[in-house]
N, C-alpha and C. Protein backbone atom coordinates (compact mmCIF):
# COMPACT_ATOMS: atom_id res chain seq x y z
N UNK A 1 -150.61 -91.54 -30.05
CA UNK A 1 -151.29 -91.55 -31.33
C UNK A 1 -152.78 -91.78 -31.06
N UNK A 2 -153.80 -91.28 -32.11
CA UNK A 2 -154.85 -91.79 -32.07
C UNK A 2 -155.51 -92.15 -33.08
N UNK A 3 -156.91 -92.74 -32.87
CA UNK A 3 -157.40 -93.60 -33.91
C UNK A 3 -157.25 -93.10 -35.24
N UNK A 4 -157.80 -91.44 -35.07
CA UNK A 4 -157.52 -90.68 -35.79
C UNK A 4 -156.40 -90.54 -36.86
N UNK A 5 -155.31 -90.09 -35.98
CA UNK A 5 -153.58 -90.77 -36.58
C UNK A 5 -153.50 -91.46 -37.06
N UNK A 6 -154.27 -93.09 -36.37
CA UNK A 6 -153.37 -94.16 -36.93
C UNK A 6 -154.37 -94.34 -38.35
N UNK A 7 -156.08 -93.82 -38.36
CA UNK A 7 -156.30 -93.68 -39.87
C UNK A 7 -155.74 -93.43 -40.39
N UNK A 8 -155.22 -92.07 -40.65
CA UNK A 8 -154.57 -90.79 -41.43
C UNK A 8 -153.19 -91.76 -41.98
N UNK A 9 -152.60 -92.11 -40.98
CA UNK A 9 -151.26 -92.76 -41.17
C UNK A 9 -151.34 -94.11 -42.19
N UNK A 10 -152.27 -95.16 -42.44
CA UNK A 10 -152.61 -96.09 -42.97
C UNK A 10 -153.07 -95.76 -44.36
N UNK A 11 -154.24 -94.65 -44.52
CA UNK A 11 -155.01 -94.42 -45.51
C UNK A 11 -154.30 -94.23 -46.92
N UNK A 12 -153.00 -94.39 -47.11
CA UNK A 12 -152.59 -94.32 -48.51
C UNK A 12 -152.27 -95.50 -48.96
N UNK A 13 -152.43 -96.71 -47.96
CA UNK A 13 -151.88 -97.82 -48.47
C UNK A 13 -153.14 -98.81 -48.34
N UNK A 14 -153.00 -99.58 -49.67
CA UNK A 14 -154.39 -100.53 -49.88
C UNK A 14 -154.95 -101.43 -49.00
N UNK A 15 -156.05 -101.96 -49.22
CA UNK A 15 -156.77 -103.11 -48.20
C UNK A 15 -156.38 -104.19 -48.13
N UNK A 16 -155.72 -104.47 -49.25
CA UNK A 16 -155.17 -105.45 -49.45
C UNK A 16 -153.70 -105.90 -48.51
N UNK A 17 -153.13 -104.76 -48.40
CA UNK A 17 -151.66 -104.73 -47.64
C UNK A 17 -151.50 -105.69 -46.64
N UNK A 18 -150.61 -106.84 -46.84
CA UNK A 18 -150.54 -107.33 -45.54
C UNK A 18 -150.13 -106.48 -44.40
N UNK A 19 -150.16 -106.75 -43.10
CA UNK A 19 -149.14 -106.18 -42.02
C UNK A 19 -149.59 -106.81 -40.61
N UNK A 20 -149.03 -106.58 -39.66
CA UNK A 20 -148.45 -106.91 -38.36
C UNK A 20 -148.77 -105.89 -37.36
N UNK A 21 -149.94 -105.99 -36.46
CA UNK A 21 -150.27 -104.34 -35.95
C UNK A 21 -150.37 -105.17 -33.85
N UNK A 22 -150.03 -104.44 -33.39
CA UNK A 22 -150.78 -104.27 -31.52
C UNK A 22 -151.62 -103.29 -31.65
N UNK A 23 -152.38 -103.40 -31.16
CA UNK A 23 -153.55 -102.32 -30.51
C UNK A 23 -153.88 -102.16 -28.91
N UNK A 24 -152.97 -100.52 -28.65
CA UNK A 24 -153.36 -100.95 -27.19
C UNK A 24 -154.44 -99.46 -26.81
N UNK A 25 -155.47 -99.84 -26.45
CA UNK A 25 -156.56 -99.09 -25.97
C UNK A 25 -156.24 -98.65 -24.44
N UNK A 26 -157.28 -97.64 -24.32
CA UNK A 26 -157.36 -97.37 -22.80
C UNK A 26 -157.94 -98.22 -21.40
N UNK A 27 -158.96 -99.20 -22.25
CA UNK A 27 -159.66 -100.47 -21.70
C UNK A 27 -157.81 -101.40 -21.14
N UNK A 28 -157.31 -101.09 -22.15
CA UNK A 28 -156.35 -102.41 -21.29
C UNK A 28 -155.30 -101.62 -20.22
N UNK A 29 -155.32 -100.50 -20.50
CA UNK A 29 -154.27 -99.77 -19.51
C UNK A 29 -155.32 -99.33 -17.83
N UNK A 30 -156.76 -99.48 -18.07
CA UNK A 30 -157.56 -99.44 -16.76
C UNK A 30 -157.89 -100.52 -16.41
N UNK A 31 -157.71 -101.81 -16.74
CA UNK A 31 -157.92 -102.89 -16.60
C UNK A 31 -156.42 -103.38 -16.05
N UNK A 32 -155.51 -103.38 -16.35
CA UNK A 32 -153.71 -103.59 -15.80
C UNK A 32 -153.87 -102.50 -14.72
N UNK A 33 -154.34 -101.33 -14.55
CA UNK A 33 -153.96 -100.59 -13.26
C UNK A 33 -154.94 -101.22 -12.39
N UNK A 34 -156.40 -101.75 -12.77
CA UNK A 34 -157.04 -102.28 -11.59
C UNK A 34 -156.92 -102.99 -11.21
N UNK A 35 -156.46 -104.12 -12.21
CA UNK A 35 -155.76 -105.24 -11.72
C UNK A 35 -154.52 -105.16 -10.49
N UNK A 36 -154.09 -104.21 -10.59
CA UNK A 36 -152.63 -103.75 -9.55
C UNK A 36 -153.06 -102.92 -8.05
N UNK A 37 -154.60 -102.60 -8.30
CA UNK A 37 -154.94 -102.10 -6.93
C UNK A 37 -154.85 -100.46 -7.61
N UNK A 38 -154.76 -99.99 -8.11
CA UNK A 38 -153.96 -98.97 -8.71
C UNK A 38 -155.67 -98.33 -9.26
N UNK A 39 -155.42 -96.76 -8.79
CA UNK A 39 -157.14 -95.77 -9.29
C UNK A 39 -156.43 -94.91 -9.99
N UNK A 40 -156.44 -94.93 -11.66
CA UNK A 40 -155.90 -94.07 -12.34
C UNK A 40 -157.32 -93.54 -13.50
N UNK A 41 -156.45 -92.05 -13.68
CA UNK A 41 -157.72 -91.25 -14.09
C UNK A 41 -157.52 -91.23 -15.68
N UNK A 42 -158.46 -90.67 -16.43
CA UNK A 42 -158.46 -90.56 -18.01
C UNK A 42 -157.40 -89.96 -18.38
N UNK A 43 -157.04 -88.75 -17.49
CA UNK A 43 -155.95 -87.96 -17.85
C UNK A 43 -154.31 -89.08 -17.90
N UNK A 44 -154.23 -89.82 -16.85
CA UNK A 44 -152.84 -90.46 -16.53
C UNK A 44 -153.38 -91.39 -17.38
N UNK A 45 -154.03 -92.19 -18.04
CA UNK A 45 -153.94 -93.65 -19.18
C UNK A 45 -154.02 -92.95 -20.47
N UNK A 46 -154.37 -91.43 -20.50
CA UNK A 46 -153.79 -90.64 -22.03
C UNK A 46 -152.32 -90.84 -21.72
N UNK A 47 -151.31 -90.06 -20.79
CA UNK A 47 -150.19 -89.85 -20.52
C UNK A 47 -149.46 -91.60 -21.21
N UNK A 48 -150.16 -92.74 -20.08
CA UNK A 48 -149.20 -93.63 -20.70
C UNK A 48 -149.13 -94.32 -21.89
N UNK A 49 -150.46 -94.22 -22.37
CA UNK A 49 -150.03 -94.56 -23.76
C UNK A 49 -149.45 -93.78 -24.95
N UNK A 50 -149.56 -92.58 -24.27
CA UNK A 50 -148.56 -91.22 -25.29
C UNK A 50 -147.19 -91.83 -24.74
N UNK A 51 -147.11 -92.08 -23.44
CA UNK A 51 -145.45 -92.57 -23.64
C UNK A 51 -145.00 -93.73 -23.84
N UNK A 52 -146.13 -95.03 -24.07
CA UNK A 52 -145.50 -95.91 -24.87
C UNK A 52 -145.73 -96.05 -26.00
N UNK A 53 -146.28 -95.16 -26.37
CA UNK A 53 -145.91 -94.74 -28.13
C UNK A 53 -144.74 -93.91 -28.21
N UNK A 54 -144.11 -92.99 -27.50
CA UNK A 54 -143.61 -92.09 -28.24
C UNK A 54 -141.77 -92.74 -27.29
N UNK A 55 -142.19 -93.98 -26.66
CA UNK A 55 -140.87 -93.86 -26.11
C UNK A 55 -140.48 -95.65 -25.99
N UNK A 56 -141.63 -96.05 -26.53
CA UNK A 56 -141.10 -97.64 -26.72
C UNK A 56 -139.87 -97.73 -27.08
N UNK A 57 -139.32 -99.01 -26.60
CA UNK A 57 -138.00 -99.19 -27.20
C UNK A 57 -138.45 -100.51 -28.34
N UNK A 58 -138.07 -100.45 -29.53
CA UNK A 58 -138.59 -101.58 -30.71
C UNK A 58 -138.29 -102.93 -30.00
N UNK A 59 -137.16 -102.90 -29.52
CA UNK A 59 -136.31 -104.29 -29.19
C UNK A 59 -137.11 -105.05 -28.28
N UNK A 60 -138.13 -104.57 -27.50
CA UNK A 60 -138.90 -105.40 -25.72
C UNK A 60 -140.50 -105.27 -26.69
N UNK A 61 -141.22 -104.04 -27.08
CA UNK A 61 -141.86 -104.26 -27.88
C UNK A 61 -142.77 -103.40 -26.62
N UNK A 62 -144.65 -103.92 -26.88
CA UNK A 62 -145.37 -103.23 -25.57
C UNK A 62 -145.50 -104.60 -25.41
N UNK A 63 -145.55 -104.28 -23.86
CA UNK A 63 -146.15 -106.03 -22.98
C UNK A 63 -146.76 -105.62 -21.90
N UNK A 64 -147.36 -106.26 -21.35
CA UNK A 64 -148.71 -106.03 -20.46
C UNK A 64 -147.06 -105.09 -18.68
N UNK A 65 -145.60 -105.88 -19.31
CA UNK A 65 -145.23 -105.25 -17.98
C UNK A 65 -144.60 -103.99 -18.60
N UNK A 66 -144.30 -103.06 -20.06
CA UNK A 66 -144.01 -102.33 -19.93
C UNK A 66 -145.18 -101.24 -20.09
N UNK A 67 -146.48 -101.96 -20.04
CA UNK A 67 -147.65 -100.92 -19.67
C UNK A 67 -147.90 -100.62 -18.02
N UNK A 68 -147.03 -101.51 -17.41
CA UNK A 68 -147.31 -101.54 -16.04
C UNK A 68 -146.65 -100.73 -15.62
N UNK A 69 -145.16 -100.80 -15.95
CA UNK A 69 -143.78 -99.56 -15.64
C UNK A 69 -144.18 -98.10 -15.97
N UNK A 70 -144.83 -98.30 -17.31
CA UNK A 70 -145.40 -96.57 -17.10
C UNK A 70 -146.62 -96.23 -16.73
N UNK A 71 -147.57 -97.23 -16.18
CA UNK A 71 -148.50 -96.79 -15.08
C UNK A 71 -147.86 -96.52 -13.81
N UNK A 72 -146.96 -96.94 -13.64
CA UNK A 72 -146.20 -96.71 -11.98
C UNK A 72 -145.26 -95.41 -12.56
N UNK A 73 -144.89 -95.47 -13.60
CA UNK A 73 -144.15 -94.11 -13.73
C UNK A 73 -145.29 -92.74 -13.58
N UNK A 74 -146.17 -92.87 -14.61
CA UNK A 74 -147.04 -92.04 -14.49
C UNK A 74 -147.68 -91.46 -13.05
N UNK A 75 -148.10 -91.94 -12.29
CA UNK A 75 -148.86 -92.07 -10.98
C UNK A 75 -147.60 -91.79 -10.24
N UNK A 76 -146.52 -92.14 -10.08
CA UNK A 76 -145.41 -91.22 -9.44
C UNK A 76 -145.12 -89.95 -9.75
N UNK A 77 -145.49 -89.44 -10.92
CA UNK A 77 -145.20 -88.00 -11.55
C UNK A 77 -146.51 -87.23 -11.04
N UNK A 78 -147.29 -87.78 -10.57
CA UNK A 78 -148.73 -86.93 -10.24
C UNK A 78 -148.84 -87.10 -8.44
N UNK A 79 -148.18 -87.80 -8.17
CA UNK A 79 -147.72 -87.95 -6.42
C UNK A 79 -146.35 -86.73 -6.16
């Protein structure tokens, strides 16, 4: 998703609305791979956050280790 999206997706419902949101940027998915020793490019931290959006499981949620599992997934698919 992007910022874009997640406007588009929000914009019918008021300011007022409570809710409950994560925000995970590309800053934290190059920051967790550098942290790991790990040189990943713009292209592979699009990839993983398209797949932990589009493949989270609700139940574990995102956490700094299932951003880590699909940085190691990702970077194995390009090896």
């Amino acid at each position: 998703m992007t910022i874009g999206e997640l406007k588009q997706n929000l914009s019918s419902y008021s300011d007022d609305i409570p809710c409950a949101y994560m925000l995970w940027m590309p800053e934290d998915v190059f920051d967790k791979a550098k942290e790991r020793g790990i040189d990943i490019t713009n292209n592979q931290v699009n990839r993983v956050l398209s797949n932990v959006y589009h493949k989270a499981d609700t139940d574990i949620g995102i956490t700094w280790e299932v951003i880590s599992l699909w940085i190691d997934e990702v970077i194995d698919e390009t090896n």
